[in-house]
PDB file of N, CA and C in Angstrom:
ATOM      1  N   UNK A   1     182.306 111.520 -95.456  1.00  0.00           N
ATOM      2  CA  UNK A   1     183.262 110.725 -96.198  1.00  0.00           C
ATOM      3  C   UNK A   1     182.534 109.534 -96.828  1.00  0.00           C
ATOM      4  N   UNK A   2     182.901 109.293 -98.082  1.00  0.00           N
ATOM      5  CA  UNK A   2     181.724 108.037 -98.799  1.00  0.00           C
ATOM      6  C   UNK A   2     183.202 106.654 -98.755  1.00  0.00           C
ATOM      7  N   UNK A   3     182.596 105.509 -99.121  1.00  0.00           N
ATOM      8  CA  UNK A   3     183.065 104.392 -98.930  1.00  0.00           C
ATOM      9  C   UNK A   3     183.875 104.452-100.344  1.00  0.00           C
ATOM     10  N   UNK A   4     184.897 103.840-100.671  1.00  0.00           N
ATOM     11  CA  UNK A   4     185.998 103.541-101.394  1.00  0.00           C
ATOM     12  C   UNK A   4     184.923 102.931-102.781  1.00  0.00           C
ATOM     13  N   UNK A   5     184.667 102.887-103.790  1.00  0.00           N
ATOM     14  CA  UNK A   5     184.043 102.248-104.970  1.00  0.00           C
ATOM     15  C   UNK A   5     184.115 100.731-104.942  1.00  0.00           C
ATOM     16  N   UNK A   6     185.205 100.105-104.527  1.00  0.00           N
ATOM     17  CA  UNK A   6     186.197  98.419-104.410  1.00  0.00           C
ATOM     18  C   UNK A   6     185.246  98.219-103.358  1.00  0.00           C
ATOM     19  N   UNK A   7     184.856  98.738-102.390  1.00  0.00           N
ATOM     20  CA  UNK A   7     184.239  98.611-100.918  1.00  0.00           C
ATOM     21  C   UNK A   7     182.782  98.037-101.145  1.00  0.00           C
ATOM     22  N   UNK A   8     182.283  98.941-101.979  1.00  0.00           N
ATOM     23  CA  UNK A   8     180.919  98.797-101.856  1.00  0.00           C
ATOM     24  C   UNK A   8     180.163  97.363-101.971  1.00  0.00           C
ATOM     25  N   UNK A   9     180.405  96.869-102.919  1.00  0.00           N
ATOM     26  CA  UNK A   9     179.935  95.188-103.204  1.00  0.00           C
ATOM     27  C   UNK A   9     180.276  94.254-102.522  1.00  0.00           C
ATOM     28  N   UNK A  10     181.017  94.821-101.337  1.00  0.00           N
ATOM     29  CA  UNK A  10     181.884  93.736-100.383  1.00  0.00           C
ATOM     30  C   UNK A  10     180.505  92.738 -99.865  1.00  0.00           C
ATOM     31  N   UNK A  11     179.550  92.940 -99.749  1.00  0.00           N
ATOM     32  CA  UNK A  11     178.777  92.213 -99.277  1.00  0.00           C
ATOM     33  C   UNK A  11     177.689  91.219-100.271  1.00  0.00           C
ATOM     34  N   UNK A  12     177.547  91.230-101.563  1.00  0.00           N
ATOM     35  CA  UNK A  12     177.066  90.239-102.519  1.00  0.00           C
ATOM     36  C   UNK A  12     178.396  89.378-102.883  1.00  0.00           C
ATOM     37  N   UNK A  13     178.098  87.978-102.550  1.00  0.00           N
ATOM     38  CA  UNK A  13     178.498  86.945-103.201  1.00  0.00           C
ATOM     39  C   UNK A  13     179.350  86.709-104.772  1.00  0.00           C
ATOM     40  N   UNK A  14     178.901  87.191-105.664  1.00  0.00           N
ATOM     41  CA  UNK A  14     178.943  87.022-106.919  1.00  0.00           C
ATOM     42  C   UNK A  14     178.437  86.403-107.722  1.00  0.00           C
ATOM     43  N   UNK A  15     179.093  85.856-108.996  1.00  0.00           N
ATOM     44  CA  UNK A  15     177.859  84.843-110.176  1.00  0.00           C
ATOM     45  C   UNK A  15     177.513  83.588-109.384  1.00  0.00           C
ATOM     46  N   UNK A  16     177.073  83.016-110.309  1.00  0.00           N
ATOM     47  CA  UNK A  16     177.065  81.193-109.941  1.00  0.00           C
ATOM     48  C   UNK A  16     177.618  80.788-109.801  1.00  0.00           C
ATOM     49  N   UNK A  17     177.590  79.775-108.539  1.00  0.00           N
ATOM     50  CA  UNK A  17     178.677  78.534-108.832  1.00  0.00           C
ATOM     51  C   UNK A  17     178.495  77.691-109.415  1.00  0.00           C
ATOM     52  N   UNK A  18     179.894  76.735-110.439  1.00  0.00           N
ATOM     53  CA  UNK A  18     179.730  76.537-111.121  1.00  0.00           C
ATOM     54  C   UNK A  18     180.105  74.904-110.460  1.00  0.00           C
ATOM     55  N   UNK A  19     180.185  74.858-109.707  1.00  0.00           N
ATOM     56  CA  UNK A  19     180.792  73.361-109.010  1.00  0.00           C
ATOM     57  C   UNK A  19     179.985  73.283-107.726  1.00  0.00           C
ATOM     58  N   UNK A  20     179.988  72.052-106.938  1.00  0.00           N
ATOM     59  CA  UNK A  20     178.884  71.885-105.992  1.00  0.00           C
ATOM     60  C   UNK A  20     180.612  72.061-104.734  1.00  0.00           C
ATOM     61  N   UNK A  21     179.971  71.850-103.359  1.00  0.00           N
ATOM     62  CA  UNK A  21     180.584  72.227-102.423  1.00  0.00           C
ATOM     63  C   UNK A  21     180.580  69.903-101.697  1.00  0.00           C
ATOM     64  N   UNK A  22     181.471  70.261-101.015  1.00  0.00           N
ATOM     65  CA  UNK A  22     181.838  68.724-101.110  1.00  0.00           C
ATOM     66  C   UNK A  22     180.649  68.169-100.413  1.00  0.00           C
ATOM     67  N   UNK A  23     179.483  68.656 -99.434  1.00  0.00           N
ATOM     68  CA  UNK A  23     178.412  67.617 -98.287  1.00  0.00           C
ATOM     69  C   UNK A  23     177.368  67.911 -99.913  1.00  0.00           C
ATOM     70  N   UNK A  24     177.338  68.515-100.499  1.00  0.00           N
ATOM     71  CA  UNK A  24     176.415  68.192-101.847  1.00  0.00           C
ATOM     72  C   UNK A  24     177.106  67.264-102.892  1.00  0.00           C
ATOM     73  N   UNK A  25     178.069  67.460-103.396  1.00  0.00           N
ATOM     74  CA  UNK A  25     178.744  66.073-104.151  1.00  0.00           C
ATOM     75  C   UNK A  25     178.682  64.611-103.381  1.00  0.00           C
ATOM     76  N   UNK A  26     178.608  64.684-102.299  1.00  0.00           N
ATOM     77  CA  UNK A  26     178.709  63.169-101.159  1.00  0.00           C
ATOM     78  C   UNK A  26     177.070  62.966-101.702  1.00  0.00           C
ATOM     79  N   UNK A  27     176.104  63.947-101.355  1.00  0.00           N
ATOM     80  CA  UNK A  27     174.549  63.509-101.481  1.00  0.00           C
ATOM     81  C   UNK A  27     174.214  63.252-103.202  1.00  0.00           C
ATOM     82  N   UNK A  28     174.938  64.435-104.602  1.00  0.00           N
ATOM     83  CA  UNK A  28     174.922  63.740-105.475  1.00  0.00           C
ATOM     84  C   UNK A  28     175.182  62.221-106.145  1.00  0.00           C
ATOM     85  N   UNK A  29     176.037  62.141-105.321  1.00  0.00           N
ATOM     86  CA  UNK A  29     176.734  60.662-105.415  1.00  0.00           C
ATOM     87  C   UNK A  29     175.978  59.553-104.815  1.00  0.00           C
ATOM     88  N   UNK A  30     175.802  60.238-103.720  1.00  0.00           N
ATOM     89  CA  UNK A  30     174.651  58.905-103.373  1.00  0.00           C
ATOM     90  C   UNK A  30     173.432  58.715-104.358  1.00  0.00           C
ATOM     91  N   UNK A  31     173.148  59.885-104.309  1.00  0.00           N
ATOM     92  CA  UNK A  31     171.837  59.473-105.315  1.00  0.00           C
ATOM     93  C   UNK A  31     171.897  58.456-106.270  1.00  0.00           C
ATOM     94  N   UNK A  32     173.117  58.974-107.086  1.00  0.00           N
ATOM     95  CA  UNK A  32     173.745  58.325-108.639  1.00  0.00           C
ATOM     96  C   UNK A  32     174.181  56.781-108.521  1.00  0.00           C
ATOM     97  N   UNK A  33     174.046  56.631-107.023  1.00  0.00           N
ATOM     98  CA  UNK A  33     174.495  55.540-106.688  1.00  0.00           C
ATOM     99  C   UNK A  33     176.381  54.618-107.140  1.00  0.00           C
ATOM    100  N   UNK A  34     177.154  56.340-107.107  1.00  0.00           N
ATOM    101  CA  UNK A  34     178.445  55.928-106.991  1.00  0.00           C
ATOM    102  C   UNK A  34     179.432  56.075-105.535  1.00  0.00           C
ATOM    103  N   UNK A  35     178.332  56.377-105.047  1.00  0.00           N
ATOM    104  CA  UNK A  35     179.228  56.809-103.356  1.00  0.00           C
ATOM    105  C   UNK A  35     179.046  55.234-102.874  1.00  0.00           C
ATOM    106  N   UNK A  36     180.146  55.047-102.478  1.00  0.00           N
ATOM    107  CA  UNK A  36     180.641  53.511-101.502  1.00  0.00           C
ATOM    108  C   UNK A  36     180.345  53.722-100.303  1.00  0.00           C
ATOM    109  N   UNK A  37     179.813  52.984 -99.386  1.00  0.00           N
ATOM    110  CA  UNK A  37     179.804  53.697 -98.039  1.00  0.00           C
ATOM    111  C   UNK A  37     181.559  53.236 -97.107  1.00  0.00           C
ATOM    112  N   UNK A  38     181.890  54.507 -96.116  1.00  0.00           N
ATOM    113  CA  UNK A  38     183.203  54.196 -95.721  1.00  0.00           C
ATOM    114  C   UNK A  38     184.196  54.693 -96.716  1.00  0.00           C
ATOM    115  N   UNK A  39     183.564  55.178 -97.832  1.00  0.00           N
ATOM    116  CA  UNK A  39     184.592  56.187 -98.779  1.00  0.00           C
ATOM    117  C   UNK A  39     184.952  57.597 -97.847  1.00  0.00           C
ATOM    118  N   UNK A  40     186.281  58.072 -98.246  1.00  0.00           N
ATOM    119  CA  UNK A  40     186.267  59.067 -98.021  1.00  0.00           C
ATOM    120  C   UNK A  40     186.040  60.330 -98.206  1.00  0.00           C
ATOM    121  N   UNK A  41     185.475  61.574 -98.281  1.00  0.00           N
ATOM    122  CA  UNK A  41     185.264  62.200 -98.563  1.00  0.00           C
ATOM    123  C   UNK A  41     186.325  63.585 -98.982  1.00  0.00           C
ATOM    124  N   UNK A  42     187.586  63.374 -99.117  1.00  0.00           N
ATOM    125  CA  UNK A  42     188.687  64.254 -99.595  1.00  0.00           C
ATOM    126  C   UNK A  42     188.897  63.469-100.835  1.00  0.00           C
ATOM    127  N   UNK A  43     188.884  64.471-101.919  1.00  0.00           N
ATOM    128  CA  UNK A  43     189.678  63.715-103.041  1.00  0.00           C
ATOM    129  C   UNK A  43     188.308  63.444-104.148  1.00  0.00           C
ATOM    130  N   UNK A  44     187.410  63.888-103.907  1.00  0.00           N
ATOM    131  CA  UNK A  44     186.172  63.615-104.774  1.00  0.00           C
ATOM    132  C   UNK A  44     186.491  64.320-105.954  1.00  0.00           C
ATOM    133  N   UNK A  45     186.111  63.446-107.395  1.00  0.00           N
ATOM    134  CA  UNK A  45     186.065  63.862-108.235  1.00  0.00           C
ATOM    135  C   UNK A  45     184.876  65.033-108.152  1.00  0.00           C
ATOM    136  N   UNK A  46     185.766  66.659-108.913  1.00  0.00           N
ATOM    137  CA  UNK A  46     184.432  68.043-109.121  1.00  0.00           C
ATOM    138  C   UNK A  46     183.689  67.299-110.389  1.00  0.00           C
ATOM    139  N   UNK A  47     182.192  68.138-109.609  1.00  0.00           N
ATOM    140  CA  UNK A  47     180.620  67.689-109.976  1.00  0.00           C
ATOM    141  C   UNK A  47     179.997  69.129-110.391  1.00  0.00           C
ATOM    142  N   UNK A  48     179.887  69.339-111.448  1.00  0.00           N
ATOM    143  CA  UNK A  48     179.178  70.382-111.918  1.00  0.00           C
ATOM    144  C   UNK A  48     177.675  70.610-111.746  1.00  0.00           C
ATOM    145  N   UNK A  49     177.302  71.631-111.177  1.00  0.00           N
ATOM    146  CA  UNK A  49     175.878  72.115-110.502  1.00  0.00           C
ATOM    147  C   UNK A  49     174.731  71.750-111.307  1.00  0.00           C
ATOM    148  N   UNK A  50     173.952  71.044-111.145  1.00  0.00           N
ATOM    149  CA  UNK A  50     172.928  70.458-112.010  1.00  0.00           C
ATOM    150  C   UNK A  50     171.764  71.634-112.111  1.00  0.00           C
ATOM    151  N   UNK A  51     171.671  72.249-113.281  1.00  0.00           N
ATOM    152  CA  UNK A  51     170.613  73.474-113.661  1.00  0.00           C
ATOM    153  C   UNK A  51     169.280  73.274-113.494  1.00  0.00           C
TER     154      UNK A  51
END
């Protein structure tokens, strides 16, 4: 019996992401020197993945 066609790719990821994940926007920000310290970290303006 072979695996369903939908099945097969179940295990690659997909394209790029196109936005960073929030413990990399906290470290972009620091860098850029707009992270406050004692800010919170919910609610961050999305940061597009630097190429």
């Amino acid at each position: 019996m072979s695996k369903h066609s939908s099945l097969k790719a179940a295990g690659s990821a997909g394209g790029k992401r196109s936005v960073m994940k929030r413990f990399e926007r906290v470290k972009a920000m620091k860098e850029s020197g707009t992270w406050k310290e004692g800010q919170s970290p919910i609610g961050l303006p999305k940061t597009k993945v630097a190429k």
